[in-house]
C-alpha atoms as a PDB file:
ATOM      1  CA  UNK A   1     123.061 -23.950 108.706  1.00  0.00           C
ATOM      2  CA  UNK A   2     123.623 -23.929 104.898  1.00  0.00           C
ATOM      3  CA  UNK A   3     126.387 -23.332 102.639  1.00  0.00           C
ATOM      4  CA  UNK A   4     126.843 -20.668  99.918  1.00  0.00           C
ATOM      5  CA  UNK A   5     129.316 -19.756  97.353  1.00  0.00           C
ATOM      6  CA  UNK A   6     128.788 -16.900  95.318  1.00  0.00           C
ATOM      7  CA  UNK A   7     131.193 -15.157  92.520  1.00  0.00           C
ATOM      8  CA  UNK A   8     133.687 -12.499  93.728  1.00  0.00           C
ATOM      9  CA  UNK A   9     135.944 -11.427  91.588  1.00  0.00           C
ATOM     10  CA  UNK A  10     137.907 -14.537  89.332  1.00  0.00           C
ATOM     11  CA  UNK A  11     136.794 -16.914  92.210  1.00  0.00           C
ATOM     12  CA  UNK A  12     133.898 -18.434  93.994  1.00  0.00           C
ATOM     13  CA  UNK A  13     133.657 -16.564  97.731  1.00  0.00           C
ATOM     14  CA  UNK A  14     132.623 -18.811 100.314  1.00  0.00           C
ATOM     15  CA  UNK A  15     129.801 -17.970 102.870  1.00  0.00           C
ATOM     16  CA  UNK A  16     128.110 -19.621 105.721  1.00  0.00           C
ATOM     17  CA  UNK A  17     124.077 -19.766 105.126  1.00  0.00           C
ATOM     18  CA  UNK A  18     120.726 -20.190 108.098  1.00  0.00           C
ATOM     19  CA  UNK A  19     118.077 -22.217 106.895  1.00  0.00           C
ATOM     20  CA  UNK A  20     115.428 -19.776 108.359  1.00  0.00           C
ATOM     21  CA  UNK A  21     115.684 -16.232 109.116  1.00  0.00           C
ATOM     22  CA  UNK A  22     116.895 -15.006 112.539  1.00  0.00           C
ATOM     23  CA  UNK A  23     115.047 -12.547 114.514  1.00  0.00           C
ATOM     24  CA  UNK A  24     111.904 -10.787 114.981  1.00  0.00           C
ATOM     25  CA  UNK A  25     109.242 -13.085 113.867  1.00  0.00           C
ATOM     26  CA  UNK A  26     111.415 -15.802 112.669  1.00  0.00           C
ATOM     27  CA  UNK A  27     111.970 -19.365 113.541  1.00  0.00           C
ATOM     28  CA  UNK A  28     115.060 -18.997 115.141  1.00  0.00           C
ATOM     29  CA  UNK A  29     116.738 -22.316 114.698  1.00  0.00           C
ATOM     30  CA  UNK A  30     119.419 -23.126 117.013  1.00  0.00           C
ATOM     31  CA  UNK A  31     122.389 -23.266 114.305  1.00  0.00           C
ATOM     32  CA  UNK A  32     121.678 -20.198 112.694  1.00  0.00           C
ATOM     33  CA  UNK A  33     120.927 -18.488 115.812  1.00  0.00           C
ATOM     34  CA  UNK A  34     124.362 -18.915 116.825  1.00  0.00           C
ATOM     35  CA  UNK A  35     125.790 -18.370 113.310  1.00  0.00           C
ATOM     36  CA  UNK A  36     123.775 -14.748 113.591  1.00  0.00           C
ATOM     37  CA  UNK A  37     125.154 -14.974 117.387  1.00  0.00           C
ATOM     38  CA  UNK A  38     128.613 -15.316 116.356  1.00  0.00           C
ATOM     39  CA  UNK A  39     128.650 -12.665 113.333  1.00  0.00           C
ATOM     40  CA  UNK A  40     127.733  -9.771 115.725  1.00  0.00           C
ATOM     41  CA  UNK A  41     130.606 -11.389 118.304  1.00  0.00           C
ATOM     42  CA  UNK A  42     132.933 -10.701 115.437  1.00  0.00           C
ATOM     43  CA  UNK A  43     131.537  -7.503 114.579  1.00  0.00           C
ATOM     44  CA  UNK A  44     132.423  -6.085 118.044  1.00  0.00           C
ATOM     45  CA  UNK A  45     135.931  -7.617 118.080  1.00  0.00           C
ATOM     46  CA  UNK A  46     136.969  -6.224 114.896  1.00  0.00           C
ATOM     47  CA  UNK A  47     138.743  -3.103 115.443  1.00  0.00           C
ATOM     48  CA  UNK A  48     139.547  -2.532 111.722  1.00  0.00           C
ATOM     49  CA  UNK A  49     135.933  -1.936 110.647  1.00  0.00           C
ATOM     50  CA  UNK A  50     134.773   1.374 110.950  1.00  0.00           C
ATOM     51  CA  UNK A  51     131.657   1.149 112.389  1.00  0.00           C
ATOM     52  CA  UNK A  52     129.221   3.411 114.378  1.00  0.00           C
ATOM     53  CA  UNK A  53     129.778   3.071 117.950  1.00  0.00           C
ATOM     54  CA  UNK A  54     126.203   2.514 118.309  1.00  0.00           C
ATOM     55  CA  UNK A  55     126.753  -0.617 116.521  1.00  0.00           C
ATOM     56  CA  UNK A  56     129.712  -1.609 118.246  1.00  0.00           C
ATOM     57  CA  UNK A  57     128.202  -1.359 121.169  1.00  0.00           C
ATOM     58  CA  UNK A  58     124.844  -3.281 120.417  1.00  0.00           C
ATOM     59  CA  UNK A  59     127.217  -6.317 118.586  1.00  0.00           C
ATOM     60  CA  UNK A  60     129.465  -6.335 121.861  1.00  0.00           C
ATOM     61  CA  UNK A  61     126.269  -7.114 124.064  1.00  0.00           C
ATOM     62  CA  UNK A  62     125.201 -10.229 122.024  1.00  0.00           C
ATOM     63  CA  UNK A  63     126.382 -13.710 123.559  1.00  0.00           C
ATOM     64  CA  UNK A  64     127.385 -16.081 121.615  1.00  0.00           C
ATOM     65  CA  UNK A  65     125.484 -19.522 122.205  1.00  0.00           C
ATOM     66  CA  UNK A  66     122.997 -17.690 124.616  1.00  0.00           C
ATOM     67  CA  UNK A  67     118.913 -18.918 123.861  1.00  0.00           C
ATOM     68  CA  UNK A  68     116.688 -16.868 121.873  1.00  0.00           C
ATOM     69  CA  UNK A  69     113.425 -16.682 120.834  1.00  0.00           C
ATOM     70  CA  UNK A  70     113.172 -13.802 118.736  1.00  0.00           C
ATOM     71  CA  UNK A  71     111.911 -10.922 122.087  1.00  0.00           C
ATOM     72  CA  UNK A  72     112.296  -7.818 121.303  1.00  0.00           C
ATOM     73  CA  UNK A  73     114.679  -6.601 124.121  1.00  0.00           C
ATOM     74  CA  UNK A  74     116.792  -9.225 123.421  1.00  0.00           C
ATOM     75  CA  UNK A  75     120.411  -8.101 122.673  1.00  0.00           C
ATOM     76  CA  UNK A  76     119.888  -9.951 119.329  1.00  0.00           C
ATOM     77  CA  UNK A  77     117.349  -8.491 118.556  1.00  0.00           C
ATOM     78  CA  UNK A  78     118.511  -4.964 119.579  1.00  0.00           C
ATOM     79  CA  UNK A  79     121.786  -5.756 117.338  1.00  0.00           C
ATOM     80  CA  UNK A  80     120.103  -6.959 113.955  1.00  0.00           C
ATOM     81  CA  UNK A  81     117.703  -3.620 114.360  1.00  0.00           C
ATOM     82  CA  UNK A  82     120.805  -1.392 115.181  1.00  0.00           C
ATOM     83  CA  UNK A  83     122.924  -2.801 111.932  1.00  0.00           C
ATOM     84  CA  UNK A  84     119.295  -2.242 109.701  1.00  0.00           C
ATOM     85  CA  UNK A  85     119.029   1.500 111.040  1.00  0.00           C
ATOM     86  CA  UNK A  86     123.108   2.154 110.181  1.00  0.00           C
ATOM     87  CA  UNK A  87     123.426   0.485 106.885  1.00  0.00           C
ATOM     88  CA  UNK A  88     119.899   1.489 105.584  1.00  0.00           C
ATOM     89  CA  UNK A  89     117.806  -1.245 103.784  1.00  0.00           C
ATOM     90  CA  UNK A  90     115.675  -3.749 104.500  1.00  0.00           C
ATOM     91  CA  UNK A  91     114.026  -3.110 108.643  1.00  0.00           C
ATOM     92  CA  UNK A  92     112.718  -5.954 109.144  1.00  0.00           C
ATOM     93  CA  UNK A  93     113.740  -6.781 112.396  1.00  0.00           C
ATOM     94  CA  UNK A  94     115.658  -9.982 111.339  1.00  0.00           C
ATOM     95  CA  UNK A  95     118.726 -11.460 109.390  1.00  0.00           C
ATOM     96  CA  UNK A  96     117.811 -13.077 105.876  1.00  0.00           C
ATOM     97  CA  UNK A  97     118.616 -16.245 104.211  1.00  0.00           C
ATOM     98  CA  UNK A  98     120.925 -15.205 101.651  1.00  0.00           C
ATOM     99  CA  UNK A  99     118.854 -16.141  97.813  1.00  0.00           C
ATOM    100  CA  UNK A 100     120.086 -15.438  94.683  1.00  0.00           C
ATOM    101  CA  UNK A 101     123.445 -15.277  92.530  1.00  0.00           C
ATOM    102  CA  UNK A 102     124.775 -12.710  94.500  1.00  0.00           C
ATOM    103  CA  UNK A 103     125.004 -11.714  98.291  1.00  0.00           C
ATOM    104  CA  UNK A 104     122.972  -8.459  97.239  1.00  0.00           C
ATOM    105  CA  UNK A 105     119.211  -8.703  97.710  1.00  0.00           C
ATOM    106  CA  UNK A 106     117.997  -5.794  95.209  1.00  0.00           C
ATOM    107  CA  UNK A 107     120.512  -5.274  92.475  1.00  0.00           C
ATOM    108  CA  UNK A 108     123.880  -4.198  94.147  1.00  0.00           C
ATOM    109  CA  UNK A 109     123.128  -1.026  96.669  1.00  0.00           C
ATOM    110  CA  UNK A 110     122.486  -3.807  99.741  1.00  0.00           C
ATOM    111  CA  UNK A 111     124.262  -6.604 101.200  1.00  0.00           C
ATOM    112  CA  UNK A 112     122.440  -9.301 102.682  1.00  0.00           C
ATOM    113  CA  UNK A 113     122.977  -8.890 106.205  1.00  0.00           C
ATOM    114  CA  UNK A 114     124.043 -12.347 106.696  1.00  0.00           C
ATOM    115  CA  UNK A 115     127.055 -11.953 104.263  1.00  0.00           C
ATOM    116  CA  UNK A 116     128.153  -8.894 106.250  1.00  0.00           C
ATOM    117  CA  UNK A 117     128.177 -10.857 109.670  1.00  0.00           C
ATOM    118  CA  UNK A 118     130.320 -13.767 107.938  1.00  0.00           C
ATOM    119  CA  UNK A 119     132.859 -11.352 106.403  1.00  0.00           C
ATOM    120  CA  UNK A 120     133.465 -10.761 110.173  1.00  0.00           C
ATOM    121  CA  UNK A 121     133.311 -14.008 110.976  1.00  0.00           C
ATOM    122  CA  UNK A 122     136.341 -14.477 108.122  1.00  0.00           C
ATOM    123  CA  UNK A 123     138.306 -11.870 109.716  1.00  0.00           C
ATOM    124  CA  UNK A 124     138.046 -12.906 112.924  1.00  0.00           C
ATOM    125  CA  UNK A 125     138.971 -16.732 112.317  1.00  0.00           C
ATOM    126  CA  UNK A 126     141.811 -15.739 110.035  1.00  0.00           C
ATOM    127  CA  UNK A 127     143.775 -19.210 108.768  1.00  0.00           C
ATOM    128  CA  UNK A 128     140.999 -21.247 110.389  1.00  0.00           C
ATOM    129  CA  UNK A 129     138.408 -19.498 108.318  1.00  0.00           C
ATOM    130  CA  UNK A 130     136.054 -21.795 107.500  1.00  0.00           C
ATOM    131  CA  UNK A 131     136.565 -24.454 110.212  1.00  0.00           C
ATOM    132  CA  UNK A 132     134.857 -21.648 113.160  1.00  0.00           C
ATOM    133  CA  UNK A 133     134.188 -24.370 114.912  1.00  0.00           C
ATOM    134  CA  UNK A 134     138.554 -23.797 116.360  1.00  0.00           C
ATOM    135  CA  UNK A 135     137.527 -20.854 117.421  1.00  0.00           C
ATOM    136  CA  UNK A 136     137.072 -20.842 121.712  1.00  0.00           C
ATOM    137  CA  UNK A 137     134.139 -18.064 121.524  1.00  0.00           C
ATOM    138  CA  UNK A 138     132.248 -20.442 118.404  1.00  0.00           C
ATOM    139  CA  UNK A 139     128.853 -21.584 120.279  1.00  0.00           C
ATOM    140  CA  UNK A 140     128.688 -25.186 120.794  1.00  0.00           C
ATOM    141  CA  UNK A 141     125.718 -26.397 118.457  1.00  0.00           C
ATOM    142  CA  UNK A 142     126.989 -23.483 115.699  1.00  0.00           C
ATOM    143  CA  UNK A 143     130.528 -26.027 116.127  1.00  0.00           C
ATOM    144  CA  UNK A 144     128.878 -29.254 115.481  1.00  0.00           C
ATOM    145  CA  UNK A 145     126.813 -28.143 112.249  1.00  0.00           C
ATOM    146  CA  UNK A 146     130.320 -27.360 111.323  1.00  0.00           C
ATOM    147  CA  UNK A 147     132.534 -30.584 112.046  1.00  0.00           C
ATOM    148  CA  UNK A 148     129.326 -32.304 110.662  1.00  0.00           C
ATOM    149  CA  UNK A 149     129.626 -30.048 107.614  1.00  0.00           C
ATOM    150  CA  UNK A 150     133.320 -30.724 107.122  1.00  0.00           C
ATOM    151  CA  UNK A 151     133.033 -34.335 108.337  1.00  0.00           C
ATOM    152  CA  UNK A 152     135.520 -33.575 111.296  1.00  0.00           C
END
């Protein structure tokens, strides 16, 4: 797990960053596996989003802190391909590491998947946002890249 700042507005926006891509193909490291993990957990517990159902759904069947290795069935898998068919870009099959100056990867018209997830992962942490790691659902090796992050 990385870290990322990019500009928003007057201020610097913080974001949480994987090291490798997650997903189809990928190499699926155990920190931003449960990063990715944890996004879609947000994703189905935020009821302020409008989202497709179909996304909803897929999000709500991803477990947070569960092992993966990229198979297609998985419900990780089935998530990040359900979130590339609704928002329309990149389908790929997996989440991105966020590159660049901005959390856009061509221009503007799409948001790196990854920055999405976190957003949710802000909402969902509220005051705590960005010590996760408080948070009960907040896999265990996803928690200890963040106290080690934070030196907590």
């Amino acid at each position: 797990m990385k870290i990322y700042t990019t500009p928003f507005e007057n201020d610097d926006k913080f974001f949480f960053n994987i090291s490798a891509n997650v997903g189809l193909n990928s190499l699926n490291k155990t920190e931003d596996v449960q990063l990715v993990q944890f996004g879609y957990f947000a994703i189905a517990q935020n009821n302020f989003a409008d989202l497709p159902q179909e996304l909803r759904t897929a999000a709500g069947n991803v477990v947070p802190g569960a092992s993966y290795a990229g198979a297609a069935n998985d419900p990780l898998t089935i998530a990040i391909k359900v979130d590339q068919k609704v928002r329309g870009g990149t389908q790929d099959g997996h989440v991105s590491v966020i590159r660049g100056a901005t959390t856009s990867y061509d221009g503007g018209s799409h948001i790196f998947l990854l920055a999405r997830l976190v957003n949710n992962i802000r909402s969902l942490s509220g005051k705590d946002f960005p010590r996760i790691d408080k948070h009960p659902k907040c896999p265990p090796a996803l928690a200890a890249s963040v106290r080690r992050c934070f030196e907590v």
